[in-house]
Protein backbone atom coordinates (compact mmCIF):
# COMPACT_ATOMS: atom_id res chain seq x y z
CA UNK A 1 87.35 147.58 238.48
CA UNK A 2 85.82 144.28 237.19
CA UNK A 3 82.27 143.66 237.81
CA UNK A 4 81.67 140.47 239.83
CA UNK A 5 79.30 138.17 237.04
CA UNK A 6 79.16 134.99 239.38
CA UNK A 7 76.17 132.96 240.03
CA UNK A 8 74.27 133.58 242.86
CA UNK A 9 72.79 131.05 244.54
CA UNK A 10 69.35 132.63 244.12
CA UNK A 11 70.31 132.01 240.33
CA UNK A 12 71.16 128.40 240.80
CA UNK A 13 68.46 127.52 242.52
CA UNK A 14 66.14 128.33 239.44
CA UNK A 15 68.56 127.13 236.97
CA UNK A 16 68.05 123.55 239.34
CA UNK A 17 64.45 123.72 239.07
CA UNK A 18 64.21 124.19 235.34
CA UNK A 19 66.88 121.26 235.24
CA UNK A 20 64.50 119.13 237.03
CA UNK A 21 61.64 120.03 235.20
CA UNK A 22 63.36 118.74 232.14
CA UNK A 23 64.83 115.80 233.37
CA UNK A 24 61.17 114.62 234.35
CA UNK A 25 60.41 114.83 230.19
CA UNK A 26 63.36 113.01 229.12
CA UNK A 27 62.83 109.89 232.09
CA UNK A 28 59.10 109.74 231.14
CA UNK A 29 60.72 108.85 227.89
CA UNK A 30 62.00 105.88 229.62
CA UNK A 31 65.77 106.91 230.23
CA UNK A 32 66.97 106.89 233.24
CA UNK A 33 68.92 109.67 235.08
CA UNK A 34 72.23 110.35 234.28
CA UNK A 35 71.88 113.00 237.35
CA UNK A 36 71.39 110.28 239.84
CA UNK A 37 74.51 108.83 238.77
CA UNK A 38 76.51 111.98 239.12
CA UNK A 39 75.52 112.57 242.87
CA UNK A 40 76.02 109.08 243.69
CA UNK A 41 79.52 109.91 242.66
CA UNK A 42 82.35 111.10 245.34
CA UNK A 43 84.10 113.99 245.15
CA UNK A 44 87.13 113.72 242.80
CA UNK A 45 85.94 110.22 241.99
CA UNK A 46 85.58 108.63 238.15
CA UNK A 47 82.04 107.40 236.78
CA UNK A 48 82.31 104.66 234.13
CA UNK A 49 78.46 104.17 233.55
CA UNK A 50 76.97 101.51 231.91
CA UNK A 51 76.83 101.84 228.32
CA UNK A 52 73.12 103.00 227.08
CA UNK A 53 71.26 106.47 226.72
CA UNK A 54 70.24 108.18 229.74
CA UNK A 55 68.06 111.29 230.32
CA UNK A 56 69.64 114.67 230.66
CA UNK A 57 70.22 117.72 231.67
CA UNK A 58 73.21 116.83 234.23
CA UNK A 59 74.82 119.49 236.69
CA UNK A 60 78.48 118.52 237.49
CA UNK A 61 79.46 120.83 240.60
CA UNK A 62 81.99 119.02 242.36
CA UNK A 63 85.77 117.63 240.20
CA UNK A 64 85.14 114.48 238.77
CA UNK A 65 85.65 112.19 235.94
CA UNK A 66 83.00 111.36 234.30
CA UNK A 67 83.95 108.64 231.29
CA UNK A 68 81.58 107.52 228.60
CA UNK A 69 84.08 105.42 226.61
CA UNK A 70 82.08 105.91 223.60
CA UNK A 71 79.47 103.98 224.32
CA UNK A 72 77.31 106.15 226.48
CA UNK A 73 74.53 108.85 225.10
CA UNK A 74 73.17 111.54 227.19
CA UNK A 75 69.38 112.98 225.19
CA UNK A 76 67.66 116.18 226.98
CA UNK A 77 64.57 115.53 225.30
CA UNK A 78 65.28 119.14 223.32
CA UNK A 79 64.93 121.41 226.26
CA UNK A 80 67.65 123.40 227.55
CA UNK A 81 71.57 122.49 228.22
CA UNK A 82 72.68 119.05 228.42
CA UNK A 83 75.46 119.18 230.90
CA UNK A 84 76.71 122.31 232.62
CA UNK A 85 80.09 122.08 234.32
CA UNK A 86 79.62 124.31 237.37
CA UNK A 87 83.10 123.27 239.29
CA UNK A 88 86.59 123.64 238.82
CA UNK A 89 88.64 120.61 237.73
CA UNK A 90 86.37 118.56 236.31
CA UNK A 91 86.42 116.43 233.09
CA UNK A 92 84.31 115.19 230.37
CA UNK A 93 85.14 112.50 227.77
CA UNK A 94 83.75 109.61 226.10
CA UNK A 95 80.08 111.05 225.90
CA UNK A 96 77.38 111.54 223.51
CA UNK A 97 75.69 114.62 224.16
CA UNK A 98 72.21 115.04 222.13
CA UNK A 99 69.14 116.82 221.65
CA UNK A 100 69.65 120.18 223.42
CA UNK A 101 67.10 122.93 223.82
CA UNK A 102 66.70 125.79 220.68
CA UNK A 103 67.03 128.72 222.65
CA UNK A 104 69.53 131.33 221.47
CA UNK A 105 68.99 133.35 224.27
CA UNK A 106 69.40 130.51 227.03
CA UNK A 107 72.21 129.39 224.38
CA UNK A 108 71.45 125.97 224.60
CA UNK A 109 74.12 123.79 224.52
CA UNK A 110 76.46 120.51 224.75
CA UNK A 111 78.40 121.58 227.62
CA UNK A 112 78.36 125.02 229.37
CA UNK A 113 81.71 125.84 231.30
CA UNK A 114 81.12 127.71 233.96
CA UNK A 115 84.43 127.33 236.06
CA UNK A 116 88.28 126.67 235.37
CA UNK A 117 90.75 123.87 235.02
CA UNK A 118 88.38 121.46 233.03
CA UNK A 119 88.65 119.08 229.91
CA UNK A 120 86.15 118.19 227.51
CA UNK A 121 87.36 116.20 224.99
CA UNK A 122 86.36 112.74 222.76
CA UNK A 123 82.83 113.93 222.59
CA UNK A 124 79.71 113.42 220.03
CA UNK A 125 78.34 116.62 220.36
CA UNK A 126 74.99 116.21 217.87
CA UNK A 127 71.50 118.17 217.29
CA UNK A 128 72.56 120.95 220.09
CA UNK A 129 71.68 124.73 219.40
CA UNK A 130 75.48 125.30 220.67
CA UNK A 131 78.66 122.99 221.06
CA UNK A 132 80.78 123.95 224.28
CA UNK A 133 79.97 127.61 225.86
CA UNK A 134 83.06 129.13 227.84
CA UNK A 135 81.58 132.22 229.74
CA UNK A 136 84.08 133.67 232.33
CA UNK A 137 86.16 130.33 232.32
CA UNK A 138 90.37 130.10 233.05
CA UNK A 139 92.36 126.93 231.90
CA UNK A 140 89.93 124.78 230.35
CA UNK A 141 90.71 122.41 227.53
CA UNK A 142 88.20 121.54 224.75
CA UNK A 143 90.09 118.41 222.87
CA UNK A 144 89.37 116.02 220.11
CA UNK A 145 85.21 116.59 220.05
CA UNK A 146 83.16 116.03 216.58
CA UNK A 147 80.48 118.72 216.84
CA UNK A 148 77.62 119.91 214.82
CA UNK A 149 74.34 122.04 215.36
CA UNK A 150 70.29 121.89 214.90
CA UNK A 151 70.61 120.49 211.02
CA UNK A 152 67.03 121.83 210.01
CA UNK A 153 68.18 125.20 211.38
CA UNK A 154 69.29 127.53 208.47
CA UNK A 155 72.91 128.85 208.78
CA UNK A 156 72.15 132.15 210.91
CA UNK A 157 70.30 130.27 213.33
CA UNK A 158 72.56 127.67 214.16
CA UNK A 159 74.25 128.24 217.28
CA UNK A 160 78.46 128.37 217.61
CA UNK A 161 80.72 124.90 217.34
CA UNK A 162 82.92 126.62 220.26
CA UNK A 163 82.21 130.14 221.95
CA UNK A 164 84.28 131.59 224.43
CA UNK A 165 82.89 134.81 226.52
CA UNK A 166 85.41 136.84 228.70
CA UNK A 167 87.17 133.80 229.10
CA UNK A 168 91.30 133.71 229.52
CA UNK A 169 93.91 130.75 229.00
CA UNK A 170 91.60 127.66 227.52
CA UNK A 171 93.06 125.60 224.78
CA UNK A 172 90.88 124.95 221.92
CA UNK A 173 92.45 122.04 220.11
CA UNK A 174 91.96 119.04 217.69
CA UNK A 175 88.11 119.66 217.59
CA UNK A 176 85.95 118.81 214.04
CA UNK A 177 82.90 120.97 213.42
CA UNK A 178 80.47 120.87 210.49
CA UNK A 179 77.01 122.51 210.13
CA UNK A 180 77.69 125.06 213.04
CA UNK A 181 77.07 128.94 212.71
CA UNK A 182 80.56 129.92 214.00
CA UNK A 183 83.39 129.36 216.24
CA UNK A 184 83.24 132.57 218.39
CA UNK A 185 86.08 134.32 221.01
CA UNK A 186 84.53 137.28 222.25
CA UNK A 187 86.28 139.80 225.17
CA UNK A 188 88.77 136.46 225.85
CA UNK A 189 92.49 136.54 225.25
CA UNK A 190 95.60 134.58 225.69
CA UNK A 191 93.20 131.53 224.04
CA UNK A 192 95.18 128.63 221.91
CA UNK A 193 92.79 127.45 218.98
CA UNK A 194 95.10 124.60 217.31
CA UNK A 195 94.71 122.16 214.92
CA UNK A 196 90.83 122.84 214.64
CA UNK A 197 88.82 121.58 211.65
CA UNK A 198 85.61 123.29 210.55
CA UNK A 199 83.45 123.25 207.52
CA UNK A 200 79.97 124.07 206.05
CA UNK A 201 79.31 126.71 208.51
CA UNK A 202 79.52 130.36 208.02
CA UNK A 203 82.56 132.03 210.27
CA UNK A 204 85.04 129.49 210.96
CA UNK A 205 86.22 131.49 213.39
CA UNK A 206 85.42 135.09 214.87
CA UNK A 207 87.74 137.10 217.09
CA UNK A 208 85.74 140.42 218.86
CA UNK A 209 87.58 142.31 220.82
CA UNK A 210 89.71 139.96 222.09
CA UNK A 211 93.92 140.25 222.40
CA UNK A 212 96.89 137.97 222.45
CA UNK A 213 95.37 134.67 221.22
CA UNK A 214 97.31 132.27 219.00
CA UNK A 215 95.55 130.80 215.57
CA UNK A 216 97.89 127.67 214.48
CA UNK A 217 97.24 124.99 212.32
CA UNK A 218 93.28 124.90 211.82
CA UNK A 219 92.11 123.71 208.81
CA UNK A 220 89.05 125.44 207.29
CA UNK A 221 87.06 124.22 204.13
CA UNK A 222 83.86 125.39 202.60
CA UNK A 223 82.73 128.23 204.99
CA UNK A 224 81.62 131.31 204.18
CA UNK A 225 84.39 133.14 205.80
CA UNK A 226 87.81 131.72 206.91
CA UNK A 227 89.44 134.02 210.06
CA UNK A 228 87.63 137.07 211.24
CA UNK A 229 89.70 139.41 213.35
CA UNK A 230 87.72 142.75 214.33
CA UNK A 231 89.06 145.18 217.00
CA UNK A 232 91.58 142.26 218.28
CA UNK A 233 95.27 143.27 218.74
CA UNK A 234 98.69 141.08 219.01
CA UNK A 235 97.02 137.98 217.31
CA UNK A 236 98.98 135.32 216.31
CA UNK A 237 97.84 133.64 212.83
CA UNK A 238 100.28 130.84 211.03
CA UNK A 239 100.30 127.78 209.53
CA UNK A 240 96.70 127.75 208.34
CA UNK A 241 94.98 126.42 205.46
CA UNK A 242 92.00 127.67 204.25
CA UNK A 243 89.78 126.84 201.14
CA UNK A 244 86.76 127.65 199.53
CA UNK A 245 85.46 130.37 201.14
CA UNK A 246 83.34 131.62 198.10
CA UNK A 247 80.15 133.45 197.24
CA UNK A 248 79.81 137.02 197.53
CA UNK A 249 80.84 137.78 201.00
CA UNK A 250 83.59 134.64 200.91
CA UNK A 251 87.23 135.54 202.41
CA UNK A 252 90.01 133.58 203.30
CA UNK A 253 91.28 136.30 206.47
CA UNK A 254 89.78 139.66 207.29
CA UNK A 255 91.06 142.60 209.25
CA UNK A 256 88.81 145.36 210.87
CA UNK A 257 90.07 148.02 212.85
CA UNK A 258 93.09 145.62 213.90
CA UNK A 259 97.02 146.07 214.92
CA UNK A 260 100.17 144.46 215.57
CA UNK A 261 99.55 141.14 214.08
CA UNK A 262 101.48 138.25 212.89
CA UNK A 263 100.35 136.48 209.61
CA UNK A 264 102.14 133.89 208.36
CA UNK A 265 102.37 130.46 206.71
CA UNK A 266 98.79 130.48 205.83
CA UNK A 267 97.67 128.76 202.60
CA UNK A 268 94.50 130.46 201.10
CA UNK A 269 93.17 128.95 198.12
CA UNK A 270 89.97 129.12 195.72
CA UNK A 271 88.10 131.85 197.70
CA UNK A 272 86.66 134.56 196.53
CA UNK A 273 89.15 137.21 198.01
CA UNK A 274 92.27 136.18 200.37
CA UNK A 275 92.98 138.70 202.71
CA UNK A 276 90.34 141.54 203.48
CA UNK A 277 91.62 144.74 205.08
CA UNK A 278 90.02 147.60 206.45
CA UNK A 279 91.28 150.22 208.17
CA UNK A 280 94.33 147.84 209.60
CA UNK A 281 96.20 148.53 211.24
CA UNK A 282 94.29 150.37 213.56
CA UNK A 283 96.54 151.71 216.20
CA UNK A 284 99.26 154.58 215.36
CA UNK A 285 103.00 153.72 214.93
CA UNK A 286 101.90 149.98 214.96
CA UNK A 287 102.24 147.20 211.80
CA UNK A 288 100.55 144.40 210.73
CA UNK A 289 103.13 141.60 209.43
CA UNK A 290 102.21 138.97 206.74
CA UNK A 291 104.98 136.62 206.18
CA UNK A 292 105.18 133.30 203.76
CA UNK A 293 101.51 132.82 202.97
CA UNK A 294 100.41 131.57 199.92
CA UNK A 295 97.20 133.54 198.52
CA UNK A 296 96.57 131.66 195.17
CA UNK A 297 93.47 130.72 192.66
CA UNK A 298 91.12 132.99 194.45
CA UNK A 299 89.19 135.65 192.98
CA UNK A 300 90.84 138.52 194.49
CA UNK A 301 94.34 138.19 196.46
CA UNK A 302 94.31 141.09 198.36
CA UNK A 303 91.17 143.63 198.72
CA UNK A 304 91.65 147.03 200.81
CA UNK A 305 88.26 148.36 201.70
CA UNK A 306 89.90 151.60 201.57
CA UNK A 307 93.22 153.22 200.98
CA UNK A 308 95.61 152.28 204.22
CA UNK A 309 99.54 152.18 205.30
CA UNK A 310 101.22 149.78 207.91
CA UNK A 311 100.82 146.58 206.15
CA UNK A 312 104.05 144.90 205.54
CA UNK A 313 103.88 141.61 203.11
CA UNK A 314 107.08 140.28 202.76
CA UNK A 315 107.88 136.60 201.21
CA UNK A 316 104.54 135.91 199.84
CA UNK A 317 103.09 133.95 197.47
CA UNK A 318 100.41 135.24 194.78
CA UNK A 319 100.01 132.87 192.29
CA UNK A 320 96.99 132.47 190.04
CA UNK A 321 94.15 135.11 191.23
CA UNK A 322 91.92 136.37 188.91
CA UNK A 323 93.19 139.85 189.95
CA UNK A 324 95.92 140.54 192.29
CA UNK A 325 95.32 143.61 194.68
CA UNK A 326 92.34 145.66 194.78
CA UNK A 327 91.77 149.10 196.53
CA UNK A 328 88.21 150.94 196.76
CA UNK A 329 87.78 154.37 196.39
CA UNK A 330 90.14 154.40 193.58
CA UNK A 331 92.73 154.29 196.28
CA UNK A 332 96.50 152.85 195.95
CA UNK A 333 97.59 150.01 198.27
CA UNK A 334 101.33 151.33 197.61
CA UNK A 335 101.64 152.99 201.18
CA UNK A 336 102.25 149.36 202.46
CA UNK A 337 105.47 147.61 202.06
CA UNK A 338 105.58 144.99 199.43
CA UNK A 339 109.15 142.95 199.42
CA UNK A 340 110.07 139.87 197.93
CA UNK A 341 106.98 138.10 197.48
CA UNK A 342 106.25 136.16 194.01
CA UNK A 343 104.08 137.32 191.70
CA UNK A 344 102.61 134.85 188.92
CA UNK A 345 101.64 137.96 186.72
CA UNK A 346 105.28 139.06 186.72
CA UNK A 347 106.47 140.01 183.68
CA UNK A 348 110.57 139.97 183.81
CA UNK A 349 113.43 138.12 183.94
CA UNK A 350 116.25 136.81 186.11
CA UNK A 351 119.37 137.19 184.30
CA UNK A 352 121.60 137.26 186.62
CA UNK A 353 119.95 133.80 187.97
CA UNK A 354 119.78 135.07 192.18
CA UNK A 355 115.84 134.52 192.12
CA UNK A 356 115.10 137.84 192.26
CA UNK A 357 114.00 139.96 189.30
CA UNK A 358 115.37 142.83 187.57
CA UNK A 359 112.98 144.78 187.61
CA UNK A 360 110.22 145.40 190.15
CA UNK A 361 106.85 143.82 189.57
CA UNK A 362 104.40 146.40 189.32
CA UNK A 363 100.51 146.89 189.41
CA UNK A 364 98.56 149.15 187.97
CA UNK A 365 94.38 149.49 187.52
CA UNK A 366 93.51 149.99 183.95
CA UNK A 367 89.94 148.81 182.73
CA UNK A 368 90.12 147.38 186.78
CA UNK A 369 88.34 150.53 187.22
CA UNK A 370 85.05 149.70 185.32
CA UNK A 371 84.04 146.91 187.94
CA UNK A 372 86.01 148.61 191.25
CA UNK A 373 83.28 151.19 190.74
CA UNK A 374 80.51 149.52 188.90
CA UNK A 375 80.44 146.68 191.17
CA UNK A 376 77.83 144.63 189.40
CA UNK A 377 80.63 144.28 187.03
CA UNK A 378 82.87 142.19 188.60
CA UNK A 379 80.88 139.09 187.14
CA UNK A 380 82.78 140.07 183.84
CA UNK A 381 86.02 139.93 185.49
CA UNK A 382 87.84 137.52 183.76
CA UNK A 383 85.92 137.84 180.33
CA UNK A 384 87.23 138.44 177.10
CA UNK A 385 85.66 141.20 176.91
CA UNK A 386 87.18 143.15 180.10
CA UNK A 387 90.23 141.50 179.25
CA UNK A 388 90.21 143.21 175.82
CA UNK A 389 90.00 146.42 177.13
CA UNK A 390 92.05 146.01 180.00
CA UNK A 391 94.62 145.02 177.30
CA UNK A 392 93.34 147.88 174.95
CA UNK A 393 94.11 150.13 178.21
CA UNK A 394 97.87 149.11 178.06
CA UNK A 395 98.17 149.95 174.60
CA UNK A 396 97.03 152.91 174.63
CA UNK A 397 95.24 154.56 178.37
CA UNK A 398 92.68 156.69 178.22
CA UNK A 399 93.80 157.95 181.32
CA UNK A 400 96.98 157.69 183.09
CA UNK A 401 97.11 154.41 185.31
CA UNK A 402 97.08 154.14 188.73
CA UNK A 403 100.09 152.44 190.57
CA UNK A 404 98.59 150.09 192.99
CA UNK A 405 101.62 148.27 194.07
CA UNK A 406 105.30 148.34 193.57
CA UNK A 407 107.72 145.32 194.50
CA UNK A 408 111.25 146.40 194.13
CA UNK A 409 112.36 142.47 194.56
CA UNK A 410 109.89 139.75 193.22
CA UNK A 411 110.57 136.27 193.48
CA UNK A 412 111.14 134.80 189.99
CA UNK A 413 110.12 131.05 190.21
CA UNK A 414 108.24 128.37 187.38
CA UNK A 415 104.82 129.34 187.05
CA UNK A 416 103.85 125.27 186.63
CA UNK A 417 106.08 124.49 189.79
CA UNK A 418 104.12 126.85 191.62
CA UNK A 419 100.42 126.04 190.72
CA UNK A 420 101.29 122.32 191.11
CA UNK A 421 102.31 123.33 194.77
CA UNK A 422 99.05 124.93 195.84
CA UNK A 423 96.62 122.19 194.71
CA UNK A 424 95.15 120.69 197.26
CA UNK A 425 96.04 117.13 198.04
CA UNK A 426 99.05 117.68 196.18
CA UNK A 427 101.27 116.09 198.65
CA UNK A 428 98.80 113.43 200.06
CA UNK A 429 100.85 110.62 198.71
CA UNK A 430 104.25 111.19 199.39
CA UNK A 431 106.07 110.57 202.85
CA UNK A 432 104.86 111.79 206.36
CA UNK A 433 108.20 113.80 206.27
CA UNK A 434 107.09 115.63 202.67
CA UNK A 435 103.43 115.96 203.83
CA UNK A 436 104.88 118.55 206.62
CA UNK A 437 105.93 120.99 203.88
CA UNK A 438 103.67 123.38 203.40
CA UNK A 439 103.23 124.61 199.51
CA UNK A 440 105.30 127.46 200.46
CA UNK A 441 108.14 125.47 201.14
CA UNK A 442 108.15 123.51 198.52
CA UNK A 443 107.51 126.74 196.16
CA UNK A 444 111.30 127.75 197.51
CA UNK A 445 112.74 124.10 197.22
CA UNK A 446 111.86 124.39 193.60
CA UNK A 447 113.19 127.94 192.96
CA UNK A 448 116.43 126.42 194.32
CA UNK A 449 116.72 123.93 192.07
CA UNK A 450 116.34 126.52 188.92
């Protein structure tokens, strides 16, 4: 049974009344209403207003278009919501949308969505708590907005670039956020988020319990975490890039108590660990697939809160981290299934010239074990003096290793091919066609050629 969370019209009615109340601030100001020129406005009609700054908040509750053609800036005077879309089939482009309340608990915003079948997209959406709210919305498309939070609030108190509440079906596409706290799907599934940008904020996005959503082709930069996937099964994740997600808590993708998903094509560079996993998958008899990605420069390739199975990594790419797989708990990470993926700390050959090596790439913790349980250490990591003992340790243990993983069939590929691939802007200059390759790709193309 699904509990009935609609609006009633007792609820309206005050929401109205504190709308009004606010609108009086902002006109005193000397704008006029943008309200008025929403009810003078037929159902299913288009208003093209004037170009100029007008007072908020606005109530849209019938389907129309409402087109700012850049020129147009709705301010609500720092109180409340600036524009809540209470219909079905309504749309929202053009528009500068300013100044909202700072209420987390009202969660303030750009835009609230609070119906199905509507577009917001080619919007300013500047100095609002929030961005675009989606609470128990269907079908909606949020397209092509710039968006970006209270700028004097510190990170934690910023409110989300995009956050979608028991909400099914919306495509989240095309957007750019900077200075947001996160981009938030919460209860929602079957959700698109394509081709997103996001930086300077601290999730760049954050699945909670939330099922069958696709992740494709976002680029993240500079947040504190890349992808966040807690308690959210049959997620789609590919063709990602993510980069500098650093400091202590920075990580390109983590996993928490999460099954059957697809990882794959995902560049994850110059963070401070690449993929995070604990206890995934969750589900029995279930497996968590990570295909092509390239995990490389970052501090820690692959950490395992814990010692866990059902992980397959097949066809990867782990090229230049300062350490390569890490389990806690002096755990191994060799329950997984690790199968032709490159390894830049390989240390064979290919005699036989098929790419593969001939012998299996293996990991084991030697001084690793100083800092995985002193973790204060880790700041060394990378020293010459942990890297003396580490090699000290392979001379001559003082205890008998630990395999962590096992790779019966590496990749054997150039080293300077492979590093050259994974900078960023590597590719900016060559042809549209060539800028499609992903590092990946081009990782392969150059193994061919060997």
């Amino acid at each position: 049974m699904t509990a009935d969370f609609s609006w009633s019209l007792a609820a309206k009615t005050i929401v109205l009344v504190l709308c009004a109340a606010v609108f009086q601030s902002a006109a005193f100001a000397g704008y006029p209403s943008f309200q008025a020129l929403v009810d003078a406005t037929e159902e299913n009609g288009v208003l093209k207003p004037p170009p100029g700054t007008y007072a908020g908040p606005v109530i849209v509750d019938k389907p129309m278009v409402i087109d700012g053609q850049g020129k147009v800036t709705i301010d609500n005077g720092g109180k409340g919501t600036v524009v809540l879309l209470d219909t079905n089939g309504a749309t929202l482009k053009g528009l500068h949308l300013t100044n909202s309340g700072e209420s987390a608990n009202d969660i303030d915003s750009g835009v609230h969505v609070r119906g199905n079948f509507n577009v917001i997209k080619d919007n300013v959406i500047d100095d609002c708590l929030f961005g675009v709210d989606l609470q128990q919305s269907k079908n909606n498309i949020v397209r092509r907005n710039t968006i970006s939070s209270k700028l004097n609030f510190g990170i934690g108190q910023r409110g989300d670039s995009v956050r979608l509440w028991y909400s099914f079906n919306n495509k989240i596409t095309d957007n750019v956020t900077n200075h947001v706290r996160d981009m938030v799907v919460w209860y929602s599934a079957d959700n698109e988020i394509l081709r997103n940008t996001g930086s300077n904020s601290r999730y760049s996005l954050h699945f909670m319990y939330s099922r069958y959503n696709l992740v494709e082709g976002n680029v993240y930069n500079n947040n504190q975490v890349g992808i966040f996937l807690m308690y959210s099964d049959g997620v789609i994740v590919r063709n990602n890039r993510i980069t500098h997600a650093a400091g202590p808590t920075g990580l390109g993708i983590g996993f928490k108590e999460t099954s059957d998903l697809t990882i794959e094509n995902n560049q994850i560079l110059y963070c401070s660990t690449g993929f995070y996993i604990d206890v995934s998958p969750f589900q029995p008899d279930t497996t968590n697939t990570f295909t092509n990605n390239l995990v490389a420069y970052n501090g820690i390739g692959v950490r395992f809160l814990n010692e866990w199975h059902g992980n397959v990594f097949k066809k990867n790419g782990f090229a230049g981290n300062l350490t390569q797989v890490v389990v806690s708990g002096r755990g191994t990470a060799n329950k997984n299934i690790w199968e032709d993926n490159f390894w830049s700390d390989y240390e064979g050959f290919d005699q036989d010239g098929d790419g593969i090596g001939d012998k299996p790439y293996e990991l084991y913790a030697y001084a690793d074990r100083l800092w995985r349980d002193e973790p204060y250490a880790q700041f060394f990591k990378g020293s010459p003096m942990l890297e003396t003992l580490d090699f000290l340790e392979r001379l001559a243990p003082f205890s008998k290793p630990q395999l962590l993983v096992r790779d019966k069939m590496p990749v054997v590929a150039r080293l300077d091919q492979i590093m050259e691939a994974a900078k960023p802007g590597k590719n900016a200059e060559k042809q549209p066609e060539e800028r499609k390759k992903s590092a990946l790709q081009l990782l392969r193309e150059a193994r061919d050629k060997l």
